[in-house]
C-alpha atoms as a PDB file:
ATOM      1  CA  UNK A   1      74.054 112.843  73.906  1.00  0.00           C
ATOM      2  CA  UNK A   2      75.461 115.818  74.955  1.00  0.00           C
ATOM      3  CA  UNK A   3      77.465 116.837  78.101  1.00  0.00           C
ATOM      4  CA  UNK A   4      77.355 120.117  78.953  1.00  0.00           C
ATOM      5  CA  UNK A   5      80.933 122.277  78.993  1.00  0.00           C
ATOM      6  CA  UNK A   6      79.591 122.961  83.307  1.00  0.00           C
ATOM      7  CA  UNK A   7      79.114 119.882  83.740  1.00  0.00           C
ATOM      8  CA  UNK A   8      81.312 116.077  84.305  1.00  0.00           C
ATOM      9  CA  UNK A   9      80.902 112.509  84.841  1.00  0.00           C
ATOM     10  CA  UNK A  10      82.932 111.251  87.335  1.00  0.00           C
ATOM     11  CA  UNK A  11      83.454 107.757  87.335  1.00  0.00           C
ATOM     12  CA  UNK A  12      85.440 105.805  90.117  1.00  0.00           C
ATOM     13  CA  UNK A  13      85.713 102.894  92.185  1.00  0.00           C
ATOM     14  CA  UNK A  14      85.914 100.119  89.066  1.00  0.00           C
ATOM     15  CA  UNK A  15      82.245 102.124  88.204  1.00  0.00           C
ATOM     16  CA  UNK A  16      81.522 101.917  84.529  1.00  0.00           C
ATOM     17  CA  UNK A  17      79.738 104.595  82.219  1.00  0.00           C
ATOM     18  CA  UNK A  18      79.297 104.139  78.485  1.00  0.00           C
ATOM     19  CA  UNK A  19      78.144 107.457  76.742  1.00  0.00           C
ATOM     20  CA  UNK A  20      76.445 107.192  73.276  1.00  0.00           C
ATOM     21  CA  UNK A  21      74.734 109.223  70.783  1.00  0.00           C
ATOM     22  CA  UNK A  22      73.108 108.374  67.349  1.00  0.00           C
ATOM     23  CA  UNK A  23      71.714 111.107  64.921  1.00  0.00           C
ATOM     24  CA  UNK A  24      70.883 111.823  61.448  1.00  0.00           C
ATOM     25  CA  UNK A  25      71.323 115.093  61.032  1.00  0.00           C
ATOM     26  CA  UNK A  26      73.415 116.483  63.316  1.00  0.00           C
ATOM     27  CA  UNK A  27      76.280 115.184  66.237  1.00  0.00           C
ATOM     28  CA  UNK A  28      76.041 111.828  67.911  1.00  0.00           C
ATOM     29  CA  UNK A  29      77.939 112.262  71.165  1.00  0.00           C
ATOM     30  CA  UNK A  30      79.400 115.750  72.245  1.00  0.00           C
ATOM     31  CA  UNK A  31      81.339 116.071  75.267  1.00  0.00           C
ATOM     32  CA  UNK A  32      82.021 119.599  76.070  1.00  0.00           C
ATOM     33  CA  UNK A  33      82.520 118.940  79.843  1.00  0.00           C
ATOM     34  CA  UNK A  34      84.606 116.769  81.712  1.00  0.00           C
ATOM     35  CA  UNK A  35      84.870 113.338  82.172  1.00  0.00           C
ATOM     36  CA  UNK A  36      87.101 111.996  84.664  1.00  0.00           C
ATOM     37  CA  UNK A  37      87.935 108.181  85.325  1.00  0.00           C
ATOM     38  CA  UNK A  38      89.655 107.275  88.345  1.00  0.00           C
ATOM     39  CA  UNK A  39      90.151 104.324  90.588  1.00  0.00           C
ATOM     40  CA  UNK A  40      90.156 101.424  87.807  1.00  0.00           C
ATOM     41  CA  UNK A  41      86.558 103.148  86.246  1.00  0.00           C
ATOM     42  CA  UNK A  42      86.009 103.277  82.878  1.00  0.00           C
ATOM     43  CA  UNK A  43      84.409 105.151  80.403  1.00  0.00           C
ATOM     44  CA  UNK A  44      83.329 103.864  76.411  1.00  0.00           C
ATOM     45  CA  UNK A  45      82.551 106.831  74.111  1.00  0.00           C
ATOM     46  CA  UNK A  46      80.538 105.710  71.088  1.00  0.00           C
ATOM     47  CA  UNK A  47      78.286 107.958  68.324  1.00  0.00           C
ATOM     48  CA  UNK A  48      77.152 107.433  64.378  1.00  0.00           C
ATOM     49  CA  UNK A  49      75.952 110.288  62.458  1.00  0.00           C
ATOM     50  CA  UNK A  50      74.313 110.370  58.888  1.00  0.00           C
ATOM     51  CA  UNK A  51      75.304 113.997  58.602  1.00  0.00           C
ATOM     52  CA  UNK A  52      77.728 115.043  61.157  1.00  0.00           C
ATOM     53  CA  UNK A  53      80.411 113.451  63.354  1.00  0.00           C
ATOM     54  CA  UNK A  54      80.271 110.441  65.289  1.00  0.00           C
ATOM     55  CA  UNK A  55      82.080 111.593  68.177  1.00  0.00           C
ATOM     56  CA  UNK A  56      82.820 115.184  69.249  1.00  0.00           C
ATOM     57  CA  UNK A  57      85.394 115.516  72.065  1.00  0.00           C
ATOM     58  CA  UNK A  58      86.233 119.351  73.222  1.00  0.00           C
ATOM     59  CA  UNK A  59      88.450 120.234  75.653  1.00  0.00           C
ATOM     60  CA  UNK A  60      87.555 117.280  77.817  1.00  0.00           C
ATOM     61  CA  UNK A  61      90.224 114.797  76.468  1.00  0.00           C
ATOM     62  CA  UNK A  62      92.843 116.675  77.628  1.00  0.00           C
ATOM     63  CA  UNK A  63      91.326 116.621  80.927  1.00  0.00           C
ATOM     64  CA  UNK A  64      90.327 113.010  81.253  1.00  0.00           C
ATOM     65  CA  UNK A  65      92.791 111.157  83.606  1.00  0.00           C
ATOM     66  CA  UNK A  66      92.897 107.633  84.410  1.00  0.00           C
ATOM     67  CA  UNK A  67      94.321 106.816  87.658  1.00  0.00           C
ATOM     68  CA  UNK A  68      94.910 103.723  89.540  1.00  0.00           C
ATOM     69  CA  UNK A  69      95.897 102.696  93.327  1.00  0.00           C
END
């Protein structure tokens, strides 16, 4: 799975996404764009690699905000 860095999911509105990505040679789950969570949403991140990492986060975890009202 891999988001592209001009790209986001936007998830709001007590919406749910779980992202996941399994390999064996290579990344799981790269997220290069953003992600943003607001209005009670929320977002699971899993991955597994034989031969690379799991999970891959970018610059999008500085980005990700959780809000609620």
């Amino acid at each position: 799975m891999i988001v592209d860095p001009n790209g986001a999911i936007n998830i709001s509105g007590n919406g749910a996404a779980d992202i996941s990505g399994d390999s064996k040679n290579g990344n799981g789950a790269v997220i290069d764009g953003d992600v943003n969570v607001t209005d009670n949403g929320t977002a699971n991140i899993s991955g597994t690699s034989t031969n690379g990492s799991g999970v891959i986060v970018d610059q999008s975890l500085t980005k990700m905000r959780t809000t609620s009202t």
